[in-house]
Every structure is written in structure tokens, then in C-alpha cells.
PDB file of N, CA and C in Angstrom:
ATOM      1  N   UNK A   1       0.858  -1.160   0.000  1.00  0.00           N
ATOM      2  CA  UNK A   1       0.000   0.000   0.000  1.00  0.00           C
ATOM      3  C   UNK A   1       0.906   1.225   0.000  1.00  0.00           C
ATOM      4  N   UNK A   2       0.451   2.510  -0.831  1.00  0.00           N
ATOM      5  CA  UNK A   2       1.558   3.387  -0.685  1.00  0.00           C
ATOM      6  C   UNK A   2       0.833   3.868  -0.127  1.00  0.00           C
ATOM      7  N   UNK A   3       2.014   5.583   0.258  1.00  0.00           N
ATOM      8  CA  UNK A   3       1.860   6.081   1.451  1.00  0.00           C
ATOM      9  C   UNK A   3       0.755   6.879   0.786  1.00  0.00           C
ATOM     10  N   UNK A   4       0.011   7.341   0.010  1.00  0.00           N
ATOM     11  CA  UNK A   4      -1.198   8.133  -0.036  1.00  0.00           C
ATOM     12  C   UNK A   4      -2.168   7.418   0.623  1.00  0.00           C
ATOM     13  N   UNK A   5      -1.988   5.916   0.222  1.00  0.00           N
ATOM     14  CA  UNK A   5      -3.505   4.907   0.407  1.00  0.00           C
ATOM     15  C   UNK A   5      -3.301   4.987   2.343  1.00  0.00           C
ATOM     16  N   UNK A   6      -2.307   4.870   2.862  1.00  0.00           N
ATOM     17  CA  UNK A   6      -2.207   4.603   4.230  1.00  0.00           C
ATOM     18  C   UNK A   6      -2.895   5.888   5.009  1.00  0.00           C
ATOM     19  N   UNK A   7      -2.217   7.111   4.266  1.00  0.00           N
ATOM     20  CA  UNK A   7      -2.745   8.216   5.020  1.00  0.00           C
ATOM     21  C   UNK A   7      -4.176   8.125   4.722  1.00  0.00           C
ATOM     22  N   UNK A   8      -4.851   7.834   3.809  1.00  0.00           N
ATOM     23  CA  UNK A   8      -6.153   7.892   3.416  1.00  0.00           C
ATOM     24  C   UNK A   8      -6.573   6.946   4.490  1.00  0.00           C
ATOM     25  N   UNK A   9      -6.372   5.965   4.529  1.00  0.00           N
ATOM     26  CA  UNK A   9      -7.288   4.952   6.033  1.00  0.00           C
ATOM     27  C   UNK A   9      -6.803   5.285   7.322  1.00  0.00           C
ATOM     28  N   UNK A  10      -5.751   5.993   7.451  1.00  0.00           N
ATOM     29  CA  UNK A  10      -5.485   6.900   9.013  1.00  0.00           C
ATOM     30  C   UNK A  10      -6.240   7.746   8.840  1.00  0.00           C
ATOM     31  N   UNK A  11      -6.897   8.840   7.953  1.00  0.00           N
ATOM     32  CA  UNK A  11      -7.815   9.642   8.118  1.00  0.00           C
ATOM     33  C   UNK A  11      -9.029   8.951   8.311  1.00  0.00           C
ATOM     34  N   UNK A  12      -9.571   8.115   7.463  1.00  0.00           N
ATOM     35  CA  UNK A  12     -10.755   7.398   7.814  1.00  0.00           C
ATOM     36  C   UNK A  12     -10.950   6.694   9.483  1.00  0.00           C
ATOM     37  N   UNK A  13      -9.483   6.031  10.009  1.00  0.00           N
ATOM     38  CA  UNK A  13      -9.806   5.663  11.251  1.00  0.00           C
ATOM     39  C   UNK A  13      -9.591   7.061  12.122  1.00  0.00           C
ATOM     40  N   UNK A  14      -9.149   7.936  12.017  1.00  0.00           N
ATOM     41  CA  UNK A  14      -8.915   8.941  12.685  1.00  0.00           C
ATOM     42  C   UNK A  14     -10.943   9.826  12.809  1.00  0.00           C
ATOM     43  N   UNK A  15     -11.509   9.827  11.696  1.00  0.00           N
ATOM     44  CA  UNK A  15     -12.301  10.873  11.334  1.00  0.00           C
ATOM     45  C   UNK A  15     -13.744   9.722  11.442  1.00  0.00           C
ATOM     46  N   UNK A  16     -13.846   8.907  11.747  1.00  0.00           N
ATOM     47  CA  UNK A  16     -14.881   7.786  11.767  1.00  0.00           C
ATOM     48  C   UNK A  16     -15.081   6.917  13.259  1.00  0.00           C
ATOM     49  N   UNK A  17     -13.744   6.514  13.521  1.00  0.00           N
ATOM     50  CA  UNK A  17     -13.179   5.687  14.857  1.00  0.00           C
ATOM     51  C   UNK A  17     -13.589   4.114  14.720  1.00  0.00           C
ATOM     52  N   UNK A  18     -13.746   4.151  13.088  1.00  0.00           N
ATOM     53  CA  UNK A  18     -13.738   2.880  12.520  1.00  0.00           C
ATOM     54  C   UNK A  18     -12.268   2.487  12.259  1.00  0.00           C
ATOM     55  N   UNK A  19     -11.882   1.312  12.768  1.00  0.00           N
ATOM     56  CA  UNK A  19     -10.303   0.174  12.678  1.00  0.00           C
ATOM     57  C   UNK A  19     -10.262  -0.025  11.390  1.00  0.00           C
ATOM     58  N   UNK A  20      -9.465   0.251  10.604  1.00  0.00           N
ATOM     59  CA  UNK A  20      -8.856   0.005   9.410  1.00  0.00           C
ATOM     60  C   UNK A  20      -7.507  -1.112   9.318  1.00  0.00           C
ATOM     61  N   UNK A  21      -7.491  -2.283   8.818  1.00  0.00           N
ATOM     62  CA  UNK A  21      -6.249  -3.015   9.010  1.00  0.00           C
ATOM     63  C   UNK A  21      -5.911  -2.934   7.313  1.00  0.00           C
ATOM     64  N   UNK A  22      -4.206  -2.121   7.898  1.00  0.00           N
ATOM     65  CA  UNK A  22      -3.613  -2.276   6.181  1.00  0.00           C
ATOM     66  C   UNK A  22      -3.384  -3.393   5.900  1.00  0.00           C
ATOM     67  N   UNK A  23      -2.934  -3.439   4.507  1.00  0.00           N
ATOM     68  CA  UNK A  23      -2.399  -4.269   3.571  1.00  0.00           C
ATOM     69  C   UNK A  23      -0.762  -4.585   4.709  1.00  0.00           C
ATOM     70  N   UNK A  24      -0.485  -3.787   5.337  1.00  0.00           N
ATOM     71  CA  UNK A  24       1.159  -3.959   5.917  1.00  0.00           C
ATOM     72  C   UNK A  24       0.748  -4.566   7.150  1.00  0.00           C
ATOM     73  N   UNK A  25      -0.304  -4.146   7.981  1.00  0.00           N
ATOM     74  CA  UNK A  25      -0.157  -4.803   8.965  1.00  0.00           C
ATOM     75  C   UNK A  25      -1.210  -5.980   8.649  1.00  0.00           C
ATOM     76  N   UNK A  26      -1.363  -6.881   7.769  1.00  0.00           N
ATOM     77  CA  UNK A  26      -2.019  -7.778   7.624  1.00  0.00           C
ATOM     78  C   UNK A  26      -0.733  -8.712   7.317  1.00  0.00           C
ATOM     79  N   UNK A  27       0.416  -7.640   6.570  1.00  0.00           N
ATOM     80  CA  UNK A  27       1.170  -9.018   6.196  1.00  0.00           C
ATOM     81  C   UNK A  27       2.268  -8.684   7.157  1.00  0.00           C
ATOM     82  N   UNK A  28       2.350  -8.091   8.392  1.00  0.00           N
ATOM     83  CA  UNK A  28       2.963  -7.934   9.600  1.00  0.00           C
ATOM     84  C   UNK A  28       3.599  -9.888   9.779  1.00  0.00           C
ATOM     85  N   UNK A  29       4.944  -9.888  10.002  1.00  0.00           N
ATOM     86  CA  UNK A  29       5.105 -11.264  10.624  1.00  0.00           C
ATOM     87  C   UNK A  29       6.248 -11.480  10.781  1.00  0.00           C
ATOM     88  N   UNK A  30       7.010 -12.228  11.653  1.00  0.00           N
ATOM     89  CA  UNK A  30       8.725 -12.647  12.230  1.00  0.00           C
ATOM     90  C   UNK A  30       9.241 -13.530  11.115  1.00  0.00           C
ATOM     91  N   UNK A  31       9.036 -12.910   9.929  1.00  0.00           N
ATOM     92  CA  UNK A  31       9.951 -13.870   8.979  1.00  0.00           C
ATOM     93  C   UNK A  31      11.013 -12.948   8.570  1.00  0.00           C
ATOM     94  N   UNK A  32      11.807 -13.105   9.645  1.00  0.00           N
ATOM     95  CA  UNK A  32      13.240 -12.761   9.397  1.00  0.00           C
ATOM     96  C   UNK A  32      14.346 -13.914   8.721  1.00  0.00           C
ATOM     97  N   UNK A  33      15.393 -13.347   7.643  1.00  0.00           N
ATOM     98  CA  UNK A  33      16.401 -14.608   6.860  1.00  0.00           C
ATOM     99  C   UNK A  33      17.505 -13.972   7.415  1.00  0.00           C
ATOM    100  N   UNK A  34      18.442 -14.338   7.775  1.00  0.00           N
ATOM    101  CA  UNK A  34      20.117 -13.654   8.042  1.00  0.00           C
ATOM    102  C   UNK A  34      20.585 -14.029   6.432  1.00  0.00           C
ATOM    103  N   UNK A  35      21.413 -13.198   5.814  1.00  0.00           N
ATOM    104  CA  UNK A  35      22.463 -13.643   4.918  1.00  0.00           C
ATOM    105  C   UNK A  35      23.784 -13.431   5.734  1.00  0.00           C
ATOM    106  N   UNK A  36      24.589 -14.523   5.714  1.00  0.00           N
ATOM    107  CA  UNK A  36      25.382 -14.515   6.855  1.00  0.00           C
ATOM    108  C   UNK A  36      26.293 -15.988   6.042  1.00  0.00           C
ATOM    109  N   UNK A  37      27.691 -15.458   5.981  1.00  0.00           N
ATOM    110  CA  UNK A  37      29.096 -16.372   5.345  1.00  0.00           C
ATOM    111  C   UNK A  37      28.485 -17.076   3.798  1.00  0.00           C
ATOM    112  N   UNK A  38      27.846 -16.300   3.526  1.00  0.00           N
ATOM    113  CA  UNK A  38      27.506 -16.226   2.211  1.00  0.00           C
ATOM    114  C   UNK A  38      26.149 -17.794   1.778  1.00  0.00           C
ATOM    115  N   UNK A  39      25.297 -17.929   2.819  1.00  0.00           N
ATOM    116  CA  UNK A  39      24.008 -18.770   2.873  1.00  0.00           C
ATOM    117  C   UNK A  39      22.830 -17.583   3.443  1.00  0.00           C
ATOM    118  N   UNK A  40      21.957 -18.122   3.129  1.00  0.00           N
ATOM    119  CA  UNK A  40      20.477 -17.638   3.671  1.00  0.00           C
ATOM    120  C   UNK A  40      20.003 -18.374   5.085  1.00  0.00           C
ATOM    121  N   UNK A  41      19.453 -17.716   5.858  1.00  0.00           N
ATOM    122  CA  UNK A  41      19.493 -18.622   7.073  1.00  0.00           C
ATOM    123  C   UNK A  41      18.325 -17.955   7.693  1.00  0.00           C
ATOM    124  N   UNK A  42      17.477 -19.431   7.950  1.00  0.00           N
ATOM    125  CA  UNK A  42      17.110 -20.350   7.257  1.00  0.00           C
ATOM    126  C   UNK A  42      17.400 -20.572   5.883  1.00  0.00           C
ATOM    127  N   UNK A  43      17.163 -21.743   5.148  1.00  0.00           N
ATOM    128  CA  UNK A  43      17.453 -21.741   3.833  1.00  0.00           C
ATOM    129  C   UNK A  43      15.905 -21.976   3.539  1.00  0.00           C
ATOM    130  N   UNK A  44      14.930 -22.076   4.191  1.00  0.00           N
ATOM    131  CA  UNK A  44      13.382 -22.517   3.454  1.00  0.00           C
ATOM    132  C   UNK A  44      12.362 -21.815   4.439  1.00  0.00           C
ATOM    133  N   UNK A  45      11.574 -21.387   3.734  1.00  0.00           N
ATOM    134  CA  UNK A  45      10.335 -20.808   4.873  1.00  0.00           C
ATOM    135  C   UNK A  45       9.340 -20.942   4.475  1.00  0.00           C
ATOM    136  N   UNK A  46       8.125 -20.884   4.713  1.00  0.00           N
ATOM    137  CA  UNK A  46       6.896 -21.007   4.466  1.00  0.00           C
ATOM    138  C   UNK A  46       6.212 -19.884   5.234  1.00  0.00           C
ATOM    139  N   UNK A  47       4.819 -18.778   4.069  1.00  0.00           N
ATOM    140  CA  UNK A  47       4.394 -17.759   4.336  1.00  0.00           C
ATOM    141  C   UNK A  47       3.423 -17.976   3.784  1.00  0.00           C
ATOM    142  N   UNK A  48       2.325 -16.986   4.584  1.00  0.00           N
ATOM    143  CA  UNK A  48       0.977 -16.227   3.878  1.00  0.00           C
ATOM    144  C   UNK A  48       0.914 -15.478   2.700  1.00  0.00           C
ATOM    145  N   UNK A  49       0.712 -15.661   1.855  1.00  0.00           N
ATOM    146  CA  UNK A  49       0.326 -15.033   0.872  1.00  0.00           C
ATOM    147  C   UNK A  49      -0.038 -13.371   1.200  1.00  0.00           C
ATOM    148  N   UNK A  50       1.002 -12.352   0.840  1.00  0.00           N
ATOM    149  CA  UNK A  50       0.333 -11.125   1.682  1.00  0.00           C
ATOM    150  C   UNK A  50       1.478 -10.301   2.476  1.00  0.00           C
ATOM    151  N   UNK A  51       2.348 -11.782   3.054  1.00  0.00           N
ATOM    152  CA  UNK A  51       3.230 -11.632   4.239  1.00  0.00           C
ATOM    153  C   UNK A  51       4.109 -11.400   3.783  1.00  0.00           C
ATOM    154  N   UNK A  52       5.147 -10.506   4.434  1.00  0.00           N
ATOM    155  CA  UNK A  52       6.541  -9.700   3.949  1.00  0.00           C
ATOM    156  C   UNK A  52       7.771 -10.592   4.720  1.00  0.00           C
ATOM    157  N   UNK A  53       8.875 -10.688   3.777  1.00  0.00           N
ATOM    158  CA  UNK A  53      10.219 -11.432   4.296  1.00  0.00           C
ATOM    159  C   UNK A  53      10.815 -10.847   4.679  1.00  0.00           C
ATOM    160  N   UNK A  54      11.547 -10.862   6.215  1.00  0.00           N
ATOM    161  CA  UNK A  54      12.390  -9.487   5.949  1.00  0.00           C
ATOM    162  C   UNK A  54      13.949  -9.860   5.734  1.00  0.00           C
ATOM    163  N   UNK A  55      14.855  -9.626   4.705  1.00  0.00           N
ATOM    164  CA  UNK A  55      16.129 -10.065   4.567  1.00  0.00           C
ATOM    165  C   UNK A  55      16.992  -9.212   4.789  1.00  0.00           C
ATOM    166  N   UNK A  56      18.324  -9.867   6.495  1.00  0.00           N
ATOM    167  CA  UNK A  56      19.101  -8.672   7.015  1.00  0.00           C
ATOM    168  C   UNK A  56      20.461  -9.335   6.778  1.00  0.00           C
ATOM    169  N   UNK A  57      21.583  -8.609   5.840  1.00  0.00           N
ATOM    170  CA  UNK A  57      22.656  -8.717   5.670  1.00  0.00           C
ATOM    171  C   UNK A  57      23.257  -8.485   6.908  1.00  0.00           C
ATOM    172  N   UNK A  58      23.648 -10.250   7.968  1.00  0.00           N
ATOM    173  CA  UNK A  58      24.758 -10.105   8.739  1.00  0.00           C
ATOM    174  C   UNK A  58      26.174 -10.446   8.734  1.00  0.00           C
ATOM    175  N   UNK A  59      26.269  -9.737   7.428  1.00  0.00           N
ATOM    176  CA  UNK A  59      27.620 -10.504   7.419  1.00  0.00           C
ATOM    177  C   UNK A  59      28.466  -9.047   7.751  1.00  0.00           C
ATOM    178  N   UNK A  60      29.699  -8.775   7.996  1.00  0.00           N
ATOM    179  CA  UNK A  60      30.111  -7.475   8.572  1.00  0.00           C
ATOM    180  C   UNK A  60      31.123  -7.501   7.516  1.00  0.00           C
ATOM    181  N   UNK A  61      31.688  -7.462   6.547  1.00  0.00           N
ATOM    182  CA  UNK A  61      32.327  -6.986   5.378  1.00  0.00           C
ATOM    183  C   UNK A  61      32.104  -7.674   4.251  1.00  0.00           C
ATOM    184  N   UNK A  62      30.670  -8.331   3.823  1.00  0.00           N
ATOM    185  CA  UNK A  62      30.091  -8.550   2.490  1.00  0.00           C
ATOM    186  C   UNK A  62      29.013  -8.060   2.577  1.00  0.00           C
ATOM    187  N   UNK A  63      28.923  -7.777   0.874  1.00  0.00           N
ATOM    188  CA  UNK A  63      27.551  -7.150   0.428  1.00  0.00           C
ATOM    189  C   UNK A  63      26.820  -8.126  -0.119  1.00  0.00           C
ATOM    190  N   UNK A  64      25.718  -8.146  -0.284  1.00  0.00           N
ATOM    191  CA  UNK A  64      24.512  -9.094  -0.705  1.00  0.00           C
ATOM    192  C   UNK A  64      23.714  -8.341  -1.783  1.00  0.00           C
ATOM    193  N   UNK A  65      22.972  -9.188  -2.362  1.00  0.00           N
ATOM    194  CA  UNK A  65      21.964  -8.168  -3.512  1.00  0.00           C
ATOM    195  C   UNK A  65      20.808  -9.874  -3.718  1.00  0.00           C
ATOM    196  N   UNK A  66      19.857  -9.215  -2.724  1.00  0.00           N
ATOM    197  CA  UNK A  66      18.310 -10.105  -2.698  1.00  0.00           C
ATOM    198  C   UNK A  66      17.862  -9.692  -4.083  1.00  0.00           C
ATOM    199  N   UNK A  67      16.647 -11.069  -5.179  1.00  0.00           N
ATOM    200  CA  UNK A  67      16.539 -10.145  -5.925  1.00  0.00           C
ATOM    201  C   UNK A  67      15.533 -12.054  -6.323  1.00  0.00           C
ATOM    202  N   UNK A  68      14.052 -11.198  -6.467  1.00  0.00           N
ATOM    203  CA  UNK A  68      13.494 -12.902  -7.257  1.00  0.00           C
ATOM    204  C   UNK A  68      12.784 -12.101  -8.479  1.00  0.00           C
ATOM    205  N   UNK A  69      12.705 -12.690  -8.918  1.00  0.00           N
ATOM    206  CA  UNK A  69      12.720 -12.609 -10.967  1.00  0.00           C
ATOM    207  C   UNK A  69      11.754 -14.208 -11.484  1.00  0.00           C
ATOM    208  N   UNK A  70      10.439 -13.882 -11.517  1.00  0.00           N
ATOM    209  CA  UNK A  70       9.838 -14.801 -11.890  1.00  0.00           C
ATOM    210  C   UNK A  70       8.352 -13.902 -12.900  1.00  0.00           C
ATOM    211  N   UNK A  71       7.607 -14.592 -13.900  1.00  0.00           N
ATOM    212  CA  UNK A  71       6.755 -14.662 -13.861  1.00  0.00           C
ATOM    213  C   UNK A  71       5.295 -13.526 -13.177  1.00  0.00           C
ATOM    214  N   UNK A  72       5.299 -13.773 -12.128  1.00  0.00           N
ATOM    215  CA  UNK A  72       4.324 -13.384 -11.160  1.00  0.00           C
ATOM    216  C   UNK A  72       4.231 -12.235 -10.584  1.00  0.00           C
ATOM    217  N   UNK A  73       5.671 -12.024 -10.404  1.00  0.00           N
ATOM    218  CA  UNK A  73       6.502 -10.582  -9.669  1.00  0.00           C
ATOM    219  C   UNK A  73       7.601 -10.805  -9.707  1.00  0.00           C
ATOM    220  N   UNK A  74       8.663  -9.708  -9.596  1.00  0.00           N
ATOM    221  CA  UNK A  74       9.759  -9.497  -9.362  1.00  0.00           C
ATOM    222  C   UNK A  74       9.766  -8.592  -8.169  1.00  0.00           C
ATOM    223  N   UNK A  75      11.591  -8.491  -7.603  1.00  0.00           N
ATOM    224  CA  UNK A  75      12.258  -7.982  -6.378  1.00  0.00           C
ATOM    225  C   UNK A  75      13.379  -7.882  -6.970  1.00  0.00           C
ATOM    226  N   UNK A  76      14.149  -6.323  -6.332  1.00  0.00           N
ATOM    227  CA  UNK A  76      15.493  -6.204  -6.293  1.00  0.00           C
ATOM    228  C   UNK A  76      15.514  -5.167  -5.332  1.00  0.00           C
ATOM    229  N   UNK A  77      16.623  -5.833  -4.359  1.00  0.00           N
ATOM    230  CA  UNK A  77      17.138  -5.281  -3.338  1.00  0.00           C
ATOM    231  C   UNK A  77      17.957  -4.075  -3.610  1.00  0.00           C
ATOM    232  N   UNK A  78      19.122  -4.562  -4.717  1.00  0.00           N
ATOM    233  CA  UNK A  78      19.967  -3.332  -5.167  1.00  0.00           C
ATOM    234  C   UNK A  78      21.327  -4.184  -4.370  1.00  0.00           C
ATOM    235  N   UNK A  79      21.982  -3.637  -3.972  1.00  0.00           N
ATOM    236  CA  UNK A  79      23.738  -4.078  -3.011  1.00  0.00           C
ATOM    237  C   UNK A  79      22.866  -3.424  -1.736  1.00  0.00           C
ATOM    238  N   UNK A  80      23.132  -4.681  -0.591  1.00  0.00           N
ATOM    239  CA  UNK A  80      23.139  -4.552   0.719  1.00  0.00           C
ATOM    240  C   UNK A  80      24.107  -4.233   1.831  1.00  0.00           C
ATOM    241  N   UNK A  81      24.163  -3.454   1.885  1.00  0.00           N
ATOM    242  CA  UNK A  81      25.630  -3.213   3.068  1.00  0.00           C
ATOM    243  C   UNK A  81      25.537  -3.617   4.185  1.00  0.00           C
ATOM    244  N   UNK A  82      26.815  -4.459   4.723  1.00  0.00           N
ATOM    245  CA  UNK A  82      26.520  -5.093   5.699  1.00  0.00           C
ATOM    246  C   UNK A  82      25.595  -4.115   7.106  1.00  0.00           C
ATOM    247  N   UNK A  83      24.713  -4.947   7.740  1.00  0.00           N
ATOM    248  CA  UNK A  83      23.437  -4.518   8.400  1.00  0.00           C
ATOM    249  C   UNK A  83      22.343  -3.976   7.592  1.00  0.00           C
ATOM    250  N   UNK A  84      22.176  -3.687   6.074  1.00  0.00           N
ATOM    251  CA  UNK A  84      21.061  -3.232   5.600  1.00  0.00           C
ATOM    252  C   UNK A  84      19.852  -4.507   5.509  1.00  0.00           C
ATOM    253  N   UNK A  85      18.509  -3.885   5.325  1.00  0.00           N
ATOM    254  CA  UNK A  85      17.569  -4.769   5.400  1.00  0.00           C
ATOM    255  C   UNK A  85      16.982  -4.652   4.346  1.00  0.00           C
ATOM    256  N   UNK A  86      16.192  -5.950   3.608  1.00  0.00           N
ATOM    257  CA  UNK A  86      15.292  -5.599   2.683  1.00  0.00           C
ATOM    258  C   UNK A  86      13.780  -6.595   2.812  1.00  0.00           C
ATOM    259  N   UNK A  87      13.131  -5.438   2.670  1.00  0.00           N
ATOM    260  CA  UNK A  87      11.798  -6.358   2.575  1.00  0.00           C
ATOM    261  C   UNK A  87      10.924  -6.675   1.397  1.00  0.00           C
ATOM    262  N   UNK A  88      10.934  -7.952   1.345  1.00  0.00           N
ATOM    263  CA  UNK A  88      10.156  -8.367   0.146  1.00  0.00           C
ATOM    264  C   UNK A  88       8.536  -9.060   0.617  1.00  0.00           C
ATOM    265  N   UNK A  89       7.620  -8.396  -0.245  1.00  0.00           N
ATOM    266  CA  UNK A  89       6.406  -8.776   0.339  1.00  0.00           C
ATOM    267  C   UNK A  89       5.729  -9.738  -0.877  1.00  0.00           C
ATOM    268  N   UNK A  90       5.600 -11.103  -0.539  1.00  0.00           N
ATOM    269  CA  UNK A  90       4.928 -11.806  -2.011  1.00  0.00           C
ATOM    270  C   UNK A  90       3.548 -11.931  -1.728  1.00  0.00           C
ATOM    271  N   UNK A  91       2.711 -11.402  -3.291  1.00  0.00           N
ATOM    272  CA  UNK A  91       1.902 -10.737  -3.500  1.00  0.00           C
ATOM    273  C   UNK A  91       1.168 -12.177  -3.805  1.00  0.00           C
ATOM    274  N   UNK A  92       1.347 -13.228  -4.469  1.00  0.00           N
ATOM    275  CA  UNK A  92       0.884 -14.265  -5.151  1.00  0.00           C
ATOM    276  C   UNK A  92       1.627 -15.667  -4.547  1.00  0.00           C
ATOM    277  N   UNK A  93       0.749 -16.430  -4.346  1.00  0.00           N
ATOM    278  CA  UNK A  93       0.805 -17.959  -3.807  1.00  0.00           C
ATOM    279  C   UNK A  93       1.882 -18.545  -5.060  1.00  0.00           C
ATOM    280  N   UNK A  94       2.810 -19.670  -4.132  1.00  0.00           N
ATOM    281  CA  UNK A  94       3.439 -20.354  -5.127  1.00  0.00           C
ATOM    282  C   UNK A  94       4.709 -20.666  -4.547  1.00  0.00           C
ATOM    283  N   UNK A  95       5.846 -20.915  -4.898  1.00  0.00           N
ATOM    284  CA  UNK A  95       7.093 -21.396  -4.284  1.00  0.00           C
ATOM    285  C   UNK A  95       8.124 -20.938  -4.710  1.00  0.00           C
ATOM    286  N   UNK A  96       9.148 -19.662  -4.623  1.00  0.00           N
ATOM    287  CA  UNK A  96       9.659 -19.094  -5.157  1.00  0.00           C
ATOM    288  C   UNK A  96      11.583 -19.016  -4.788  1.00  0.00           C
ATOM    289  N   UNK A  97      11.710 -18.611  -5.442  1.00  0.00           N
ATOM    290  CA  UNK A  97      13.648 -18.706  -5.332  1.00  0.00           C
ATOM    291  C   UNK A  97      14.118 -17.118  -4.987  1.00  0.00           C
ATOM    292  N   UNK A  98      14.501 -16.967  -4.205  1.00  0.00           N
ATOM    293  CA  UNK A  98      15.364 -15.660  -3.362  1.00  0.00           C
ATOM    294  C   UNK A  98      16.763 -15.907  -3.639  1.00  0.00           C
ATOM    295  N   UNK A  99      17.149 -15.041  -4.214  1.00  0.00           N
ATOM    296  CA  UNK A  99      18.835 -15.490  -4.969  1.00  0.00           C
ATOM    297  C   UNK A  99      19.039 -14.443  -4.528  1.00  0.00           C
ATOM    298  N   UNK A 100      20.912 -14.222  -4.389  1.00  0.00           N
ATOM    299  CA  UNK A 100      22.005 -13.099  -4.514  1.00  0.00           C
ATOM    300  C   UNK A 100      22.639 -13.098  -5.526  1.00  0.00           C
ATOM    301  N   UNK A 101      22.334 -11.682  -5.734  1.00  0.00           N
ATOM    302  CA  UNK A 101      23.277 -11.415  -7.287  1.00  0.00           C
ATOM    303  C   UNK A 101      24.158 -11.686  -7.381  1.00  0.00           C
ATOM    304  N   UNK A 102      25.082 -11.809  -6.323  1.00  0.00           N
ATOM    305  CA  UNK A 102      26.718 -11.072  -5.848  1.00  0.00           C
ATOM    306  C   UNK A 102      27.277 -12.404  -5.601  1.00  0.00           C
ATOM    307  N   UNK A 103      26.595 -13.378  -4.934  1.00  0.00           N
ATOM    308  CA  UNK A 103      26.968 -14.961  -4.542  1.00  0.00           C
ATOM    309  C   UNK A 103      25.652 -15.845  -5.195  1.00  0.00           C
ATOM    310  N   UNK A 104      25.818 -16.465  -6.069  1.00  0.00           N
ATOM    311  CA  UNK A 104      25.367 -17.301  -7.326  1.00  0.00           C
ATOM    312  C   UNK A 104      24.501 -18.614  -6.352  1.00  0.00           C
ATOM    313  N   UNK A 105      25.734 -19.080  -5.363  1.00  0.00           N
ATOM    314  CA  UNK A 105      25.275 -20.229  -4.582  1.00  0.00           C
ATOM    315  C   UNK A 105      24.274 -20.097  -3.588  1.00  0.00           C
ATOM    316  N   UNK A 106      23.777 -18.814  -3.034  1.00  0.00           N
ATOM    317  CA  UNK A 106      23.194 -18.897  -1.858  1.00  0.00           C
ATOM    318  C   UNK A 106      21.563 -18.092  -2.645  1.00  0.00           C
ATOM    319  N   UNK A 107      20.763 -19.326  -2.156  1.00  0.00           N
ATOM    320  CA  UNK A 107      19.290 -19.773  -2.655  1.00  0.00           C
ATOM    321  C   UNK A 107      18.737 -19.382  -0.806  1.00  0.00           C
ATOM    322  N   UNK A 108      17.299 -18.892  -1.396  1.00  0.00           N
ATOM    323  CA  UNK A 108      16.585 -19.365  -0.068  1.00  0.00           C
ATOM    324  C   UNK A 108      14.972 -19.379  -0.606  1.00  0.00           C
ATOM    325  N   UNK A 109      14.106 -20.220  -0.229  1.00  0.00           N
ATOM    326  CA  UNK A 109      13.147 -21.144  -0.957  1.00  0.00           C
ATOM    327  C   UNK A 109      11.870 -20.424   0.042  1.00  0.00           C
ATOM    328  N   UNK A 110      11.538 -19.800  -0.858  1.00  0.00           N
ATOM    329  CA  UNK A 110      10.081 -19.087   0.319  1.00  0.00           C
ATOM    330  C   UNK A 110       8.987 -19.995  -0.294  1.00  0.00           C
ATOM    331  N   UNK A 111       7.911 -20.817   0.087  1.00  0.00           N
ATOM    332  CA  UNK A 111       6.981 -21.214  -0.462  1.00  0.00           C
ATOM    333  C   UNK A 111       5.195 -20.577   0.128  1.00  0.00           C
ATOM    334  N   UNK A 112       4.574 -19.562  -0.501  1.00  0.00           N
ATOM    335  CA  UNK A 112       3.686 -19.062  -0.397  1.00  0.00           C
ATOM    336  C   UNK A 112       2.364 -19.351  -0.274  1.00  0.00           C
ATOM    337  N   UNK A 113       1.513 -19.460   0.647  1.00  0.00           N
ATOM    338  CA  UNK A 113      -0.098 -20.607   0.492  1.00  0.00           C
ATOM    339  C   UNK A 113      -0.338 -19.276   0.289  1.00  0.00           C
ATOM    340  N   UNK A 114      -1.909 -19.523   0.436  1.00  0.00           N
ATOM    341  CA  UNK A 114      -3.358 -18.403   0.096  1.00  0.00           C
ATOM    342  C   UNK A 114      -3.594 -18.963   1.535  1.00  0.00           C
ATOM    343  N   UNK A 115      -3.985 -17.921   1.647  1.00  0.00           N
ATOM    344  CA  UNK A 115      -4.326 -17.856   3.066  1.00  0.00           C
ATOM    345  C   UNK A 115      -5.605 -18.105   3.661  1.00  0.00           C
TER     346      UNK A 115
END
């Protein structure tokens, strides 16, 4: 949801005192990945359809570059500096591949239900 649509349902819950649940806090959730000695960690997760990944470069002198390229949707992180975060939110059910640009070998396997 961008930030026009958000301010628009903070005014509505603000100006009504009707509860509005975003699109963000619906897909609110502890799916945190470390990239860390050049793996994804966990290497597999399973999510809601909706729900956001959040991927935190701990490695302290490599860069990372998150980035899925399918079909359905795409993601690119860009170069991660060590401690940067990126969040990827999948929009569509299915089983998808989270790659680094930068390190070829390190996969991490999000698989998406409908909720």
C-alpha cells in the first residue's frame, strides 16, 4: 500500500473511529532470513500469501543483492551493506527462489499458500 492509500485509512480511522487493518499490517510477521558467510538462514520458509520477508545482511564486510525474478513478480534489493535490510512482500501464492546477485550459490526457498 503506498503512502497516499495509508494516510487515506489513518484519516478514515482517525475521522470515523472505525479500525482500518492495512495491507502492511495484515502481512505484519517474524519472517526474518540472516544472509550470513555467504548462505540464507534459514534456507526454506513457508508464508501467507500477503506476508513480507524481511532479509538482514549479517555478514560485517560482504555485500549481498536479494533479488526474485519470476513470472508473477519481481524484487530487487539493489547491493546490501553489511546490516542493511530488505523487505520483500509476495503478492501471489506459489514457491519461489530468493537469490544473490553477488553470490550465485546462496538460494533461499520461500513457499507461499493463500491464506
Amino acid at each position: 500500500m503506498d503512502a497516499y492509500l495509508r494516510g487515506a485509512a489513518l484519516a478514515i480511522v482517525l475521522g470515523t473511529g472505525i479500525v482500518v487493518v492495512t495491507g502492511a499490517a495484515i502481512g505484519a510477521g517474524n519472517n526474518d532470513v540472516s544472509q550470513k558467510g555467504r548462505t540464507f538462514q534459514p534456507a526454506a520458509l513457508t508464508i501467507k500469501r500477503g506476508e513480507a520477508v524481511q532479509i538482514v545482511n549479517d555478514d560485517a564486510d560482504l555485500l549481498h543483492h536479494a533479488y526474485v525474478d519470476t513470472p508473477e513478480f519481481s524484487f530487487d534489493s539493489g547491493d546490501q551493506a553489511p546490516g542493511e535490510k530488505a523487505r520483500i512482500v509476495f503478492p501471489v501464492a506459489g514457491t519461489f527462489a530468493v537469490l544473490c546477485g553477488i553470490h550465485p550459490k546462496m538460494k533461499l526457498t520461500v513457499r507461499v499458500e493463500a491464506p
